[in-house]
PDB file of N, CA and C in Angstrom:
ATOM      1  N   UNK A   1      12.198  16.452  -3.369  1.00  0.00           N
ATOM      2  CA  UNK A   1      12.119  15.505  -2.284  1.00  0.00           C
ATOM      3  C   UNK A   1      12.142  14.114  -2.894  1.00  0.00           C
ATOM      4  N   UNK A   2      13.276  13.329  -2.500  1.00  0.00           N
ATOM      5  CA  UNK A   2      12.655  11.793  -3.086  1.00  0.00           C
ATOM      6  C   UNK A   2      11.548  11.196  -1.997  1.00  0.00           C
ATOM      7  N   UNK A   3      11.205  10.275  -2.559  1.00  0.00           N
ATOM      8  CA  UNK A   3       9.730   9.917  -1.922  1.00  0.00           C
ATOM      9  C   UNK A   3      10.039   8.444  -0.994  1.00  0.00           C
ATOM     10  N   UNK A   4      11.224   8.190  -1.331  1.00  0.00           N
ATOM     11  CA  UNK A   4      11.451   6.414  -0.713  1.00  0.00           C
ATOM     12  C   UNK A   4      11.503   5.309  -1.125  1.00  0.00           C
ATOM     13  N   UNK A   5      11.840   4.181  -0.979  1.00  0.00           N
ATOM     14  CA  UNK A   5      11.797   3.101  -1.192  1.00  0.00           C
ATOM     15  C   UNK A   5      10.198   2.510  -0.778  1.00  0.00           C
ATOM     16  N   UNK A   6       9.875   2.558  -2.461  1.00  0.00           N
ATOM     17  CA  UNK A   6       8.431   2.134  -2.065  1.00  0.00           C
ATOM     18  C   UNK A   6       6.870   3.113  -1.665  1.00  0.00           C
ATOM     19  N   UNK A   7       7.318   4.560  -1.910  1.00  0.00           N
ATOM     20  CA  UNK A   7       7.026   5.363  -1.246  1.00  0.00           C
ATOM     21  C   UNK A   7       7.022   5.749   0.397  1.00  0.00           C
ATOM     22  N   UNK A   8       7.554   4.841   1.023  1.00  0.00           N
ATOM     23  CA  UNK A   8       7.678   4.915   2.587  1.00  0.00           C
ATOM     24  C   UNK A   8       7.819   6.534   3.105  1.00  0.00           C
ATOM     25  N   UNK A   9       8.558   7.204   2.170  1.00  0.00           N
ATOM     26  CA  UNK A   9       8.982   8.860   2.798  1.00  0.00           C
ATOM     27  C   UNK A   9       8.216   9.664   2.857  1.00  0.00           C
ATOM     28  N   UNK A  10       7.165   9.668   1.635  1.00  0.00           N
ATOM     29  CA  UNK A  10       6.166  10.456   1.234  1.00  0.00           C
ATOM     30  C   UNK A  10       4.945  10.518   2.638  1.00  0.00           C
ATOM     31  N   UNK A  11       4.708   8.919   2.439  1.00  0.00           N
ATOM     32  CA  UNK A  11       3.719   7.891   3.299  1.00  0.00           C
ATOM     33  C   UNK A  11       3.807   8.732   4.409  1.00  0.00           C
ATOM     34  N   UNK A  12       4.900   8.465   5.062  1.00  0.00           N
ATOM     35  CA  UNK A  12       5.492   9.177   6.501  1.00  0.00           C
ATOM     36  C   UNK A  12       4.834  10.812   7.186  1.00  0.00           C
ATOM     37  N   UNK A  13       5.633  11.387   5.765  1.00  0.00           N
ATOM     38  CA  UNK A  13       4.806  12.625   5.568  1.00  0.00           C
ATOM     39  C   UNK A  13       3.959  13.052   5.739  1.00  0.00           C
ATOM     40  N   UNK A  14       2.746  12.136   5.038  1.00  0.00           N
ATOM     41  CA  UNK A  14       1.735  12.216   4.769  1.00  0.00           C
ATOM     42  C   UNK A  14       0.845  12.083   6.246  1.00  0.00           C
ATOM     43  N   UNK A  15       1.371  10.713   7.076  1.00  0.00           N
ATOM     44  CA  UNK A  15       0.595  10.247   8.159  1.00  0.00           C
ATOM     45  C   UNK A  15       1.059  11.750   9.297  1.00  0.00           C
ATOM     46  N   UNK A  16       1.998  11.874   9.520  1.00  0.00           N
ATOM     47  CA  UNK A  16       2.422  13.184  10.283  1.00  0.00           C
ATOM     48  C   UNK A  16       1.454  14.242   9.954  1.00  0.00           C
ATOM     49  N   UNK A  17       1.581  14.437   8.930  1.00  0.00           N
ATOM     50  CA  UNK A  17       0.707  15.942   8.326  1.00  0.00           C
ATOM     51  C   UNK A  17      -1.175  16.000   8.879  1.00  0.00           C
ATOM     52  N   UNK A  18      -0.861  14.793   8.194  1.00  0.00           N
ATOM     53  CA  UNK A  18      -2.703  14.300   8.986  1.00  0.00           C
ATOM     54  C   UNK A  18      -2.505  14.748  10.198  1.00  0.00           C
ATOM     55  N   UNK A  19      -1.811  13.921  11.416  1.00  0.00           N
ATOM     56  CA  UNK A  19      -2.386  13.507  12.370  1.00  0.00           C
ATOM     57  C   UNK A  19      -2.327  15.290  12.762  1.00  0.00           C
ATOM     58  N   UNK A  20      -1.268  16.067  12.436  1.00  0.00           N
ATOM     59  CA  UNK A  20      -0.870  17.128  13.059  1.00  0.00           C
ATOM     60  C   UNK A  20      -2.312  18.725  12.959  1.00  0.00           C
ATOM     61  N   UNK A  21      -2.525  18.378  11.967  1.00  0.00           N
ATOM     62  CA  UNK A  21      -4.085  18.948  11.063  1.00  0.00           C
ATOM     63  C   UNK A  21      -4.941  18.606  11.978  1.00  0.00           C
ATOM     64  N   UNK A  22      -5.226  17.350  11.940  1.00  0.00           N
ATOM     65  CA  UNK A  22      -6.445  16.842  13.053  1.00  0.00           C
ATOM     66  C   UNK A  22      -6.455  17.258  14.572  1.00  0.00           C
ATOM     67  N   UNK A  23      -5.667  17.486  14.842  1.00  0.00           N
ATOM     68  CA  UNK A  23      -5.364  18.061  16.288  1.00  0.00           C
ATOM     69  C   UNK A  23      -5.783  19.311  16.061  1.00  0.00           C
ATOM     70  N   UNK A  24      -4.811  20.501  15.514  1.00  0.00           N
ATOM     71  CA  UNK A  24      -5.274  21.337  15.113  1.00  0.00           C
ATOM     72  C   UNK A  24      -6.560  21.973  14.720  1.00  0.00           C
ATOM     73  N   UNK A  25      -7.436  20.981  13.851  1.00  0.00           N
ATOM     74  CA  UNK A  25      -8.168  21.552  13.275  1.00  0.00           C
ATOM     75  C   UNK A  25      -9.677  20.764  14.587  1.00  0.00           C
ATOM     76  N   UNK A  26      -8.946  19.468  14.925  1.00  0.00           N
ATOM     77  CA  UNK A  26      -9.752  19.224  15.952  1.00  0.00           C
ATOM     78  C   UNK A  26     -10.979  18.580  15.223  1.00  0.00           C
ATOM     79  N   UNK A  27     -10.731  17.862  14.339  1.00  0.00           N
ATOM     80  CA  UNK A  27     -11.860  17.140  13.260  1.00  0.00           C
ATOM     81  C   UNK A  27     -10.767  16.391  12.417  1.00  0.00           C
ATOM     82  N   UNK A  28     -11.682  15.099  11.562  1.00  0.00           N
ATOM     83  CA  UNK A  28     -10.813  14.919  10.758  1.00  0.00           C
ATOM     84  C   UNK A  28     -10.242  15.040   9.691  1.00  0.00           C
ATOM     85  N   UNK A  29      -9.345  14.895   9.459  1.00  0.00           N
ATOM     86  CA  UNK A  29      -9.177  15.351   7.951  1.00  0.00           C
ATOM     87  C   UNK A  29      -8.515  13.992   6.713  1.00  0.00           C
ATOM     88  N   UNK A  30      -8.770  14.489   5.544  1.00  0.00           N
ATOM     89  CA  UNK A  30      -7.911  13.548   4.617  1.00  0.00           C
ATOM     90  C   UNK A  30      -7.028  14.093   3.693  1.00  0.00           C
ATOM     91  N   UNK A  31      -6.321  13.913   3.235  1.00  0.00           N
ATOM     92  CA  UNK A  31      -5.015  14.125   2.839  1.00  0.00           C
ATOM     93  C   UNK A  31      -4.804  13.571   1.486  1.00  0.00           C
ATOM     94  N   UNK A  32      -4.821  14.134   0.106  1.00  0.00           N
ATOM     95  CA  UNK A  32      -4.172  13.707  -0.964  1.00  0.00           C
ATOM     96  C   UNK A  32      -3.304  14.067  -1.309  1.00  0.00           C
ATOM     97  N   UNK A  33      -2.355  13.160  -1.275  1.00  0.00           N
ATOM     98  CA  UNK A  33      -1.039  13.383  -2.018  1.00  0.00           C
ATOM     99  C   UNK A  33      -0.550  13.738  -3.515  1.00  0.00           C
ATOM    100  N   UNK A  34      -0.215  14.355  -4.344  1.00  0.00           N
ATOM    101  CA  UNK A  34       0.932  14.433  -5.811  1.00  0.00           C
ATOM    102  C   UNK A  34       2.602  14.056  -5.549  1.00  0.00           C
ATOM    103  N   UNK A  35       2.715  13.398  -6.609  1.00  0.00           N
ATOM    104  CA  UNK A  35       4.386  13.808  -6.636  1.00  0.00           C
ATOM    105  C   UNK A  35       4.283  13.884  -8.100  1.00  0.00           C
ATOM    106  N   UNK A  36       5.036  14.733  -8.558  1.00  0.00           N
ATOM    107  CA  UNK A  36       5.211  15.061  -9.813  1.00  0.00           C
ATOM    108  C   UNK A  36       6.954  14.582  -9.968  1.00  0.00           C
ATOM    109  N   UNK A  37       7.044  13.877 -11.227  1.00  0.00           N
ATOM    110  CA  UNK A  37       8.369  13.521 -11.368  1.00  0.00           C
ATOM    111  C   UNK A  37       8.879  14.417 -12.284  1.00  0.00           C
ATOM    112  N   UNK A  38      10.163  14.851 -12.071  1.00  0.00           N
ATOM    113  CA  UNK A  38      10.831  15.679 -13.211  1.00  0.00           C
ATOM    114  C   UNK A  38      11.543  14.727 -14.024  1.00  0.00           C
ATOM    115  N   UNK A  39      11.592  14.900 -15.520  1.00  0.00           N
ATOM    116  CA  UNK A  39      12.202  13.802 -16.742  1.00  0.00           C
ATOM    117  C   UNK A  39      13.602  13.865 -16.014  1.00  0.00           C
ATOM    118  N   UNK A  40      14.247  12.874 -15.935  1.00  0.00           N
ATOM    119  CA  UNK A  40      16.087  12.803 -15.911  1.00  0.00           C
ATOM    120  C   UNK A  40      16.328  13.680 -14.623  1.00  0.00           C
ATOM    121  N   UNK A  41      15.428  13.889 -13.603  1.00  0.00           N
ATOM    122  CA  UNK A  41      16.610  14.003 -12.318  1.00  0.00           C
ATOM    123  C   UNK A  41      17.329  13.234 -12.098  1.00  0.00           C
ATOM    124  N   UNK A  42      17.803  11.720 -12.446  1.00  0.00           N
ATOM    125  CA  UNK A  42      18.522  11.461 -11.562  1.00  0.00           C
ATOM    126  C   UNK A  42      19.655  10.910 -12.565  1.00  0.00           C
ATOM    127  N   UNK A  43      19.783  11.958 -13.550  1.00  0.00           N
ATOM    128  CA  UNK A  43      21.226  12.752 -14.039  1.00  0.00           C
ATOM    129  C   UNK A  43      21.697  13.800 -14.077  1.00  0.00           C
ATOM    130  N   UNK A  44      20.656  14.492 -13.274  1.00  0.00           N
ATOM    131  CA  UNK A  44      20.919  16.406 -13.352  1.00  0.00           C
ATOM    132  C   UNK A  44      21.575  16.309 -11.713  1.00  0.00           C
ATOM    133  N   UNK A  45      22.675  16.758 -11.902  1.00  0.00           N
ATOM    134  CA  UNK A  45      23.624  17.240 -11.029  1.00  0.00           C
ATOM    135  C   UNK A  45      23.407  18.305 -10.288  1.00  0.00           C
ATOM    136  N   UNK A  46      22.663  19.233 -10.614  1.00  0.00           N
ATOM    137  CA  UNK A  46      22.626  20.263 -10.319  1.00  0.00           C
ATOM    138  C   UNK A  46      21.058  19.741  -9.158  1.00  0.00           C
ATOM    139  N   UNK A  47      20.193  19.222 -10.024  1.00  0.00           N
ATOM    140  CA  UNK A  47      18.908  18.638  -9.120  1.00  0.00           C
ATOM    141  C   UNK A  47      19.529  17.660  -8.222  1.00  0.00           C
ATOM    142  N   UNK A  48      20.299  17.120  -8.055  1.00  0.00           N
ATOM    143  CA  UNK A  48      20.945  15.983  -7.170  1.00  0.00           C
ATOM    144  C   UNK A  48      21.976  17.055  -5.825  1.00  0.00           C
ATOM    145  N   UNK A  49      22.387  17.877  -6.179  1.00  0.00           N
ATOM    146  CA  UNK A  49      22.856  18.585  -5.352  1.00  0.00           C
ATOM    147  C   UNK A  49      21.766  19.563  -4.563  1.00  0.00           C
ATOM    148  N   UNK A  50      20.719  19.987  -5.187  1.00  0.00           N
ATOM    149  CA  UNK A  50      19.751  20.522  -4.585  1.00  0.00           C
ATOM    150  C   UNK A  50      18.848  19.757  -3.469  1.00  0.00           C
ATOM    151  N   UNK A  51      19.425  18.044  -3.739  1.00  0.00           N
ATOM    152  CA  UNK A  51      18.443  17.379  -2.773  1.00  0.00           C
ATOM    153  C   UNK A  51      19.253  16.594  -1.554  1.00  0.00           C
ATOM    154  N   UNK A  52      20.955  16.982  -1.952  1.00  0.00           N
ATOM    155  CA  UNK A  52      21.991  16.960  -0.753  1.00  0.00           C
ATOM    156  C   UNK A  52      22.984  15.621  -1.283  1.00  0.00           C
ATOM    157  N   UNK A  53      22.339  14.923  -2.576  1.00  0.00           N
ATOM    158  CA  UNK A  53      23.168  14.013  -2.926  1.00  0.00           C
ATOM    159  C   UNK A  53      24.470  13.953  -3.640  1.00  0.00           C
ATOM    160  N   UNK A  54      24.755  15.468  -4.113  1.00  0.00           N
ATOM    161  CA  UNK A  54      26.372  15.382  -4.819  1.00  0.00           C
ATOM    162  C   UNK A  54      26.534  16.905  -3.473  1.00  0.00           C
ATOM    163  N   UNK A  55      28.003  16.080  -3.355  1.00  0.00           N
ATOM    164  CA  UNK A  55      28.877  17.130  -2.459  1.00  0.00           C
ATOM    165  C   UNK A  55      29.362  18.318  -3.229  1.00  0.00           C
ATOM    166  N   UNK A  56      29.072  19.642  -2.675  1.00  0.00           N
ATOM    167  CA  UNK A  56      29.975  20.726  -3.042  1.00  0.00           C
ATOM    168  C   UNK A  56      31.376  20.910  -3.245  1.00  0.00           C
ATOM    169  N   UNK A  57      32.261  20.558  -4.353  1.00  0.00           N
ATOM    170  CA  UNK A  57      33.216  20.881  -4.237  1.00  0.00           C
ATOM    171  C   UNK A  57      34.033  22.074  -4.782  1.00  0.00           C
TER     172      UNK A  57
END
């Protein structure tokens, strides 16, 4: 998953996931996030196609 400019994508995620839990669970909850970076995804082709950014040809 990339995470965003700034983390904004993750963020997003994150606030959704909450709010959706809290309903659910009907209390509140908190939410910690990870992102773990992999060395050189963003020369692995193969990881870049897995995340929709190189076209199948």
């Amino acid at each position: 998953m990339v995470i965003g400019n700034k983390g904004a994508k993750i963020k997003t995620i994150g606030i959704e996931a909450r709010k959706d839990m809290q309903e659910m669970f009907e209390a509140p909850v908190h939410l910690e996030l990870w992102v773990k970076v992999k060395s050189g995804w963003a020369d692995d082709e193969r990881a870049l196609r897995s995340l929709g950014y190189v076209d199948d040809l």
